[in-house]
N, C-alpha and C. Protein backbone atom coordinates (compact mmCIF):
# COMPACT_ATOMS: atom_id res chain seq x y z
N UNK A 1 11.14 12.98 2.57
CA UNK A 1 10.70 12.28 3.77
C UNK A 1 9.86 13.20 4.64
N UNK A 2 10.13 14.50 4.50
CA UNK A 2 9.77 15.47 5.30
C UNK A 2 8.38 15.87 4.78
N UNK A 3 7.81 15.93 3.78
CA UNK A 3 6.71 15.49 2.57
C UNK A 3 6.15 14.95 3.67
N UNK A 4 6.42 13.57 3.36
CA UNK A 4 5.30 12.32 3.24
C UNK A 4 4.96 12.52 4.77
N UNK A 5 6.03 12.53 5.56
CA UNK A 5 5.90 12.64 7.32
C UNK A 5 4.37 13.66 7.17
N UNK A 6 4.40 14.97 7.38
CA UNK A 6 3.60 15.86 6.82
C UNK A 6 2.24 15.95 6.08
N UNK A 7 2.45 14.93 4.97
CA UNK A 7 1.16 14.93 4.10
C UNK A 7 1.59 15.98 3.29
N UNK A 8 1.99 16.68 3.03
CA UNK A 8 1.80 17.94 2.07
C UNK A 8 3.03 17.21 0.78
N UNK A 9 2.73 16.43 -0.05
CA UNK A 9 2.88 15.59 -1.12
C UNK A 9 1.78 15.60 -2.38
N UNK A 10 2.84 15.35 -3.27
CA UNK A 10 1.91 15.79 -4.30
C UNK A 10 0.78 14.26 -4.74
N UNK A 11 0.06 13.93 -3.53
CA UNK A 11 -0.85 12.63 -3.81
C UNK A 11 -2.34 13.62 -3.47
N UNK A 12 -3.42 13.41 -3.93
CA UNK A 12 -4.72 13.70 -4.17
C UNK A 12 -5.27 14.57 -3.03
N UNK A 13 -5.11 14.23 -2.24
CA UNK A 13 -5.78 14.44 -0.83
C UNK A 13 -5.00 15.63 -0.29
N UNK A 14 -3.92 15.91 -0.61
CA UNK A 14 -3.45 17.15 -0.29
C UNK A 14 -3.74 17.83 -1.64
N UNK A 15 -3.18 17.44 -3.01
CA UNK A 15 -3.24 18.27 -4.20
C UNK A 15 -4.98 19.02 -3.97
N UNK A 16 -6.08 18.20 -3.55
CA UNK A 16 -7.47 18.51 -3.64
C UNK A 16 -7.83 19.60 -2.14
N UNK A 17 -7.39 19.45 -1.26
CA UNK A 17 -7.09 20.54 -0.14
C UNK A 17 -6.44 21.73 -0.85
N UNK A 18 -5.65 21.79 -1.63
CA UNK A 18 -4.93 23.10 -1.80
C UNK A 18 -5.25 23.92 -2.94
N UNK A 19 -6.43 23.18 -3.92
CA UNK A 19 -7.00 23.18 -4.91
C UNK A 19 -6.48 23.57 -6.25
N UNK A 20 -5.33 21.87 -6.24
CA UNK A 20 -4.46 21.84 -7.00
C UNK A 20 -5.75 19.99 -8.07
N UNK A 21 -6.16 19.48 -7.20
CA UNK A 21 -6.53 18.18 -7.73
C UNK A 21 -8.36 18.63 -7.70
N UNK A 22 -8.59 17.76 -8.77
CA UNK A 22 -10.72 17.86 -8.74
C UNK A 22 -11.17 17.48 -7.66
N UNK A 23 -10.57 16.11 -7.33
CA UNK A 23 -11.13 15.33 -6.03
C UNK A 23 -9.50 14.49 -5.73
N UNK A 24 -10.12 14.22 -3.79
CA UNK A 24 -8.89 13.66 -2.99
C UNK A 24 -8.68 12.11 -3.54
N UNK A 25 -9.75 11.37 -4.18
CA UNK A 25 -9.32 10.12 -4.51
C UNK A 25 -8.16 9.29 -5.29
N UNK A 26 -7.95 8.29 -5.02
CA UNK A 26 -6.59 7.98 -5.24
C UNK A 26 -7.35 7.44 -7.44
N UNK A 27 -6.54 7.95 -7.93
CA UNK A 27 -6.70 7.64 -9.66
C UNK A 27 -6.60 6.37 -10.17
N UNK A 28 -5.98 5.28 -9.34
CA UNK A 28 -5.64 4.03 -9.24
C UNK A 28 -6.80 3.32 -8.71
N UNK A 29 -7.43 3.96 -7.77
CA UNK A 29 -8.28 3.16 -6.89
C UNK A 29 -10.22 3.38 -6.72
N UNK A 30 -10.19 4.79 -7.90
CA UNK A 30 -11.47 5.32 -7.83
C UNK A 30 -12.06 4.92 -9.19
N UNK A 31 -12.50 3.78 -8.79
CA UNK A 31 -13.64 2.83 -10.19
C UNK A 31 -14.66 2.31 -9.63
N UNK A 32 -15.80 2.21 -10.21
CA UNK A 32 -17.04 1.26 -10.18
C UNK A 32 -17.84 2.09 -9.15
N UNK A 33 -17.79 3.15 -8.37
CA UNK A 33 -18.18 3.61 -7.11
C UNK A 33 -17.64 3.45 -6.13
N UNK A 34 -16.25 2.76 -6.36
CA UNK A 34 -15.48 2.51 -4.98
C UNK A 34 -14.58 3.60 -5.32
N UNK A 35 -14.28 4.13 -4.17
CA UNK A 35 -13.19 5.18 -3.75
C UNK A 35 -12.31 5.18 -2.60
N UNK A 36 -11.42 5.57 -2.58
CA UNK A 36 -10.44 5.69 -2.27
C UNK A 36 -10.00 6.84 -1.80
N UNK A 37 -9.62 7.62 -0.43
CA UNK A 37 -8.62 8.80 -0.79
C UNK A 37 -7.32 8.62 -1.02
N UNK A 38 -7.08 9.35 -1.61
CA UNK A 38 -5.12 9.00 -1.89
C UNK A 38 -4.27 9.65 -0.63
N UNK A 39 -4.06 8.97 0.54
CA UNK A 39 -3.35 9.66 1.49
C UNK A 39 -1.89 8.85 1.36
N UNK A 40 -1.09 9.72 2.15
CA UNK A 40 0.10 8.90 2.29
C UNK A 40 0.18 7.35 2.77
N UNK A 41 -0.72 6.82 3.79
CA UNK A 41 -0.69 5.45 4.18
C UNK A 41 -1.39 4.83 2.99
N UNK A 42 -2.47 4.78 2.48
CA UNK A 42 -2.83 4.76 0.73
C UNK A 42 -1.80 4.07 0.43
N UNK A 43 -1.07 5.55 -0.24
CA UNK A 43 0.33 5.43 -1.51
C UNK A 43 1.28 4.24 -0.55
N UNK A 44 1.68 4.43 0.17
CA UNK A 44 2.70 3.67 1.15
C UNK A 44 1.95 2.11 0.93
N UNK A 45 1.15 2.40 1.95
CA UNK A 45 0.91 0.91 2.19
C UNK A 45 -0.36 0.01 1.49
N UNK A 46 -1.22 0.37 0.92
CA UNK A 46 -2.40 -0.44 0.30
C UNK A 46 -3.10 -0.11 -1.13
N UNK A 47 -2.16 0.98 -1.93
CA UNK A 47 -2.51 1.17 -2.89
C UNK A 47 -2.22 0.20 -4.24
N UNK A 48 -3.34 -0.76 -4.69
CA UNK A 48 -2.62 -1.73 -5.94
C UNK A 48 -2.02 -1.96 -6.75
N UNK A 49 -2.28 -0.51 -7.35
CA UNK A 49 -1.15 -0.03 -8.61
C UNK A 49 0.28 0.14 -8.07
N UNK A 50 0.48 0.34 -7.14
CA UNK A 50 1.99 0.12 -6.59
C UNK A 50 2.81 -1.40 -5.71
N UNK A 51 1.58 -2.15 -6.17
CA UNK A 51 1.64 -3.49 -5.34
C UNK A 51 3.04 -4.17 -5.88
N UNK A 52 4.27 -4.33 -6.67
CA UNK A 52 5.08 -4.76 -7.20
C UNK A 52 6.32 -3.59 -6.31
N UNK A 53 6.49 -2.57 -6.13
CA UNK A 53 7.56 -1.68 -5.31
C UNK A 53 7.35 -1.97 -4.43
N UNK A 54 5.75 -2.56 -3.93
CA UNK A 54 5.77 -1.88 -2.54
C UNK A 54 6.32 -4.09 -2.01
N UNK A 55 6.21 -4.93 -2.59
CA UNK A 55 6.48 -6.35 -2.65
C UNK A 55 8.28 -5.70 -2.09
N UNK A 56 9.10 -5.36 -3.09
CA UNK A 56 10.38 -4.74 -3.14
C UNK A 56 10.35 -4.35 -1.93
N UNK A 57 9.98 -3.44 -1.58
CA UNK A 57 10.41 -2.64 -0.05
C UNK A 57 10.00 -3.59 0.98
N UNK A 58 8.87 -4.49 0.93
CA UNK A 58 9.16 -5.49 2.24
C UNK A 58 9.86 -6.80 2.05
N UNK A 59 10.46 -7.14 1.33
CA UNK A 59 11.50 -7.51 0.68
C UNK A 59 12.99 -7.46 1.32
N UNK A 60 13.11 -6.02 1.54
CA UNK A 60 14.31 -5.12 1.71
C UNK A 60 14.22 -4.90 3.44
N UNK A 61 12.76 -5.00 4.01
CA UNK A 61 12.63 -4.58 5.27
C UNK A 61 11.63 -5.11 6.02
N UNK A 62 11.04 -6.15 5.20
CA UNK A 62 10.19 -7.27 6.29
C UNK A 62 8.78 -6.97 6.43
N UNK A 63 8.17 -7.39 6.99
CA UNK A 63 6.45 -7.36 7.04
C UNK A 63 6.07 -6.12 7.90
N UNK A 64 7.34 -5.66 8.71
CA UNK A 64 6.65 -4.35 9.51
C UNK A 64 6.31 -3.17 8.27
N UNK A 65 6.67 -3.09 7.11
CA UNK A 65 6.57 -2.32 6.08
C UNK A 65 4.65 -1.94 5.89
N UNK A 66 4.09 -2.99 6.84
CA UNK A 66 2.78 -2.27 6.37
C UNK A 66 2.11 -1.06 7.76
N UNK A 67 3.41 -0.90 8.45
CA UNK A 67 3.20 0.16 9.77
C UNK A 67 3.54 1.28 9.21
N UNK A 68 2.65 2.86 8.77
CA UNK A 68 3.46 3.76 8.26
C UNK A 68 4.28 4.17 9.41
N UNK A 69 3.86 4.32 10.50
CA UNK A 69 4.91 4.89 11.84
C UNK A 69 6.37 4.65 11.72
N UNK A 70 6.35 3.08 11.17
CA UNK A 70 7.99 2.68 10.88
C UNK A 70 8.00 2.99 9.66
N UNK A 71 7.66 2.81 8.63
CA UNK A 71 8.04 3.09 7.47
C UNK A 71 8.67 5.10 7.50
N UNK A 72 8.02 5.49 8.35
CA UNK A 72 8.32 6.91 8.40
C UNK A 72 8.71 7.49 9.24
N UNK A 73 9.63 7.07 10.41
CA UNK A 73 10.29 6.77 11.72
C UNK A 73 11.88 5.81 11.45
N UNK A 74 11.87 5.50 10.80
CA UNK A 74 12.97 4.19 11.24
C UNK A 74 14.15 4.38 10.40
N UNK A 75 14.93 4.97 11.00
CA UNK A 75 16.40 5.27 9.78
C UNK A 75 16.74 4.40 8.71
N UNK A 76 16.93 3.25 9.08
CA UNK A 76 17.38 2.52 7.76
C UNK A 76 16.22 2.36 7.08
N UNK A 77 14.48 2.56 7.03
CA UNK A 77 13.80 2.41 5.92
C UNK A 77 13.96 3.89 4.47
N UNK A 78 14.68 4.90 5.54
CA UNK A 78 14.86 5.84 4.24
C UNK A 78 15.12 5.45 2.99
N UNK A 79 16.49 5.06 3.05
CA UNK A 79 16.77 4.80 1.46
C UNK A 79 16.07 4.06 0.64
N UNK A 80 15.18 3.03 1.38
CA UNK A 80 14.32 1.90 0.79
C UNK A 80 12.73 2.76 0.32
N UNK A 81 12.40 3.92 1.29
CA UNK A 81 11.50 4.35 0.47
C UNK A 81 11.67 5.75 -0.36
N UNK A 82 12.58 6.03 0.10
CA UNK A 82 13.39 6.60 -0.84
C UNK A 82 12.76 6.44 -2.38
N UNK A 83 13.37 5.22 -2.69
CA UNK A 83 13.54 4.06 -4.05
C UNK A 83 11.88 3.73 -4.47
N UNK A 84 11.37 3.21 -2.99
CA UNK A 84 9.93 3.12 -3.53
C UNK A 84 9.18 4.46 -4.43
N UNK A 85 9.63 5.92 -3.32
CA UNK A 85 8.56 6.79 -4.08
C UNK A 85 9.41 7.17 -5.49
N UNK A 86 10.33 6.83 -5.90
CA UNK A 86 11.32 6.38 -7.32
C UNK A 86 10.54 5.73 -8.32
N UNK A 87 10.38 3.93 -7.65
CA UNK A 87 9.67 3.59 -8.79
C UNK A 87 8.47 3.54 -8.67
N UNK A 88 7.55 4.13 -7.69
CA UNK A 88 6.32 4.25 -8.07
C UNK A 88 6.34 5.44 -9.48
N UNK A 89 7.07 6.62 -9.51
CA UNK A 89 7.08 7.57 -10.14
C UNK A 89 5.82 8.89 -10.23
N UNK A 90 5.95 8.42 -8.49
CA UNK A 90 4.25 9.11 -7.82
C UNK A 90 4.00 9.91 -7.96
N UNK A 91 5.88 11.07 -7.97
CA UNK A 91 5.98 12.59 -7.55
C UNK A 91 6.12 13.11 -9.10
N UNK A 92 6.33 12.02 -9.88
CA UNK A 92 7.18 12.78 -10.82
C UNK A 92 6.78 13.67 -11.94
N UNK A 93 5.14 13.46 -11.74
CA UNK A 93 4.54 14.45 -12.36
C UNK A 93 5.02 16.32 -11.73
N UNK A 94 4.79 16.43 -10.87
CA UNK A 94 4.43 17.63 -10.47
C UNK A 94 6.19 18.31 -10.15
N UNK A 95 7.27 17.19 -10.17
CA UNK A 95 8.19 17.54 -10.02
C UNK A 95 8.64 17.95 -11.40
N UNK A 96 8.33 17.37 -12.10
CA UNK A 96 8.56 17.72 -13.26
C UNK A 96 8.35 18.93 -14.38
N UNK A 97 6.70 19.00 -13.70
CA UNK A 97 5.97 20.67 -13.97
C UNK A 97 6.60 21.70 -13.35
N UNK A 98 7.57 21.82 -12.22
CA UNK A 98 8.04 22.82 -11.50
C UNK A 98 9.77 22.73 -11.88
N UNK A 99 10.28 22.04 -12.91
CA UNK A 99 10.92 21.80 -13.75
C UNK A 99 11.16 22.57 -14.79
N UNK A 100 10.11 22.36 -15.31
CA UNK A 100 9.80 22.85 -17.10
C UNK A 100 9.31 24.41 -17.16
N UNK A 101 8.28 24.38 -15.51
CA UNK A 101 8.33 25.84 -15.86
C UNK A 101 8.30 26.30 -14.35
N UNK A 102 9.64 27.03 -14.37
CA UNK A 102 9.96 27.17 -13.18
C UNK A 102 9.52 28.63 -13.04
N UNK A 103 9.28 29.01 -11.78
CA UNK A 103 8.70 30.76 -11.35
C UNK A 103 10.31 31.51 -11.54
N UNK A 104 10.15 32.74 -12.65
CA UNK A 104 11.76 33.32 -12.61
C UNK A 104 11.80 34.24 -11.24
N UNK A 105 13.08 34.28 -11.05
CA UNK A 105 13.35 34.91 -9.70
C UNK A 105 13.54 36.66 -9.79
N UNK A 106 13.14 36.90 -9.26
CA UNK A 106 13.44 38.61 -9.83
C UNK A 106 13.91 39.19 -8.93
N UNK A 107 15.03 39.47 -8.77
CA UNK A 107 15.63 40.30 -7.67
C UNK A 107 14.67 41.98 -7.25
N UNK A 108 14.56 42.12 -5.75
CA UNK A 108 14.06 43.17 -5.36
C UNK A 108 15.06 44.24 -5.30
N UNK A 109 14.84 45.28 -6.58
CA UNK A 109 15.60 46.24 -6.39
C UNK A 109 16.59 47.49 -5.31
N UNK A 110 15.52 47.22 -4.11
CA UNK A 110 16.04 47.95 -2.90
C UNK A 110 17.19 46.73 -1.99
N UNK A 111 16.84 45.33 -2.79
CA UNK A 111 17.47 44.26 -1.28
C UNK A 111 19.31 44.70 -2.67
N UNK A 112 18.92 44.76 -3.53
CA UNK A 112 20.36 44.36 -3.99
C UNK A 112 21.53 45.35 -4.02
N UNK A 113 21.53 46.42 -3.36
CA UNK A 113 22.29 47.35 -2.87
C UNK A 113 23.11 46.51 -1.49
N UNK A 114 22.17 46.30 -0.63
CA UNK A 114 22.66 45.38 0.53
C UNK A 114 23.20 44.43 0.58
N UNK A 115 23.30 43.71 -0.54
CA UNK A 115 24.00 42.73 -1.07
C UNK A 115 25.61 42.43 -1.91
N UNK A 116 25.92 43.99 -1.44
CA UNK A 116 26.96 44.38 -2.49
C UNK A 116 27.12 44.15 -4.22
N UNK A 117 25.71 44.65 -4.35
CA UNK A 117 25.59 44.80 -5.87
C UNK A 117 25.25 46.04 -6.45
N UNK A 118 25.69 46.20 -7.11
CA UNK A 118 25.12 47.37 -8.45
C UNK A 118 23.96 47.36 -8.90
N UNK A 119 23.07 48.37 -8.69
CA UNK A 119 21.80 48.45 -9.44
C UNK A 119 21.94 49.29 -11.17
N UNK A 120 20.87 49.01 -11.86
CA UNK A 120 21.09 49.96 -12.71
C UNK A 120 20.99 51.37 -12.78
């Protein structure tokens, strides 16, 4: 939630700021010369390829669902988008890459004395 509030989510427009993506456009929505950026109100509220979750979540929470302010403000919409960014399966690329290959942790030899550990 703290993501999406933010922007710093793994959707185009940040991935392409951090020069993680080619371009900010949304992959769903960039055909024929029409484009799209992929921002969070995008993904949330007007992106097509998610038009069936996003039916579900106003469903669950009514027509204000196309305000991101409430959608990202309003306690009880958590769990509901929660579920949405679930079955869109928006994140689940990049969550997945930091998964499979995770950075190993290497302890700093001087901190682990302070820690009540044994060095070699």
């Amino acid at each position: 939630l703290f993501q999406l509030r933010t922007g710093h989510v793994p959707l185009n427009s940040h991935l392409h700021r951090i020069g993680k993506a080619d371009s900010p456009n949304c992959p769903h929505c960039d055909t024929a010369g029409r484009t799209t950026i992929e921002t969070v109100k995008h993904y949330l509220t007007e992106c097509p390829a998610y038009r069936k979750e996003r039916f579900r979540l106003r469903q669950k929470l009514g027509r204000q669902t196309r305000s991101l302010q409430y959608l990202l403000s309003d306690k009880k919409c958590i769990p509901h988008l929660l579920q949405y960014v679930g079955g869109t399966k928006g994140f689940e690329k990049t969550f997945r890459d930091e998964m499979t290959h995770p950075q190993p942790l290497e302890p700093n030899d001087e901190q682990m004395p302070s820690l009540g550990m044994r060095t070699k």
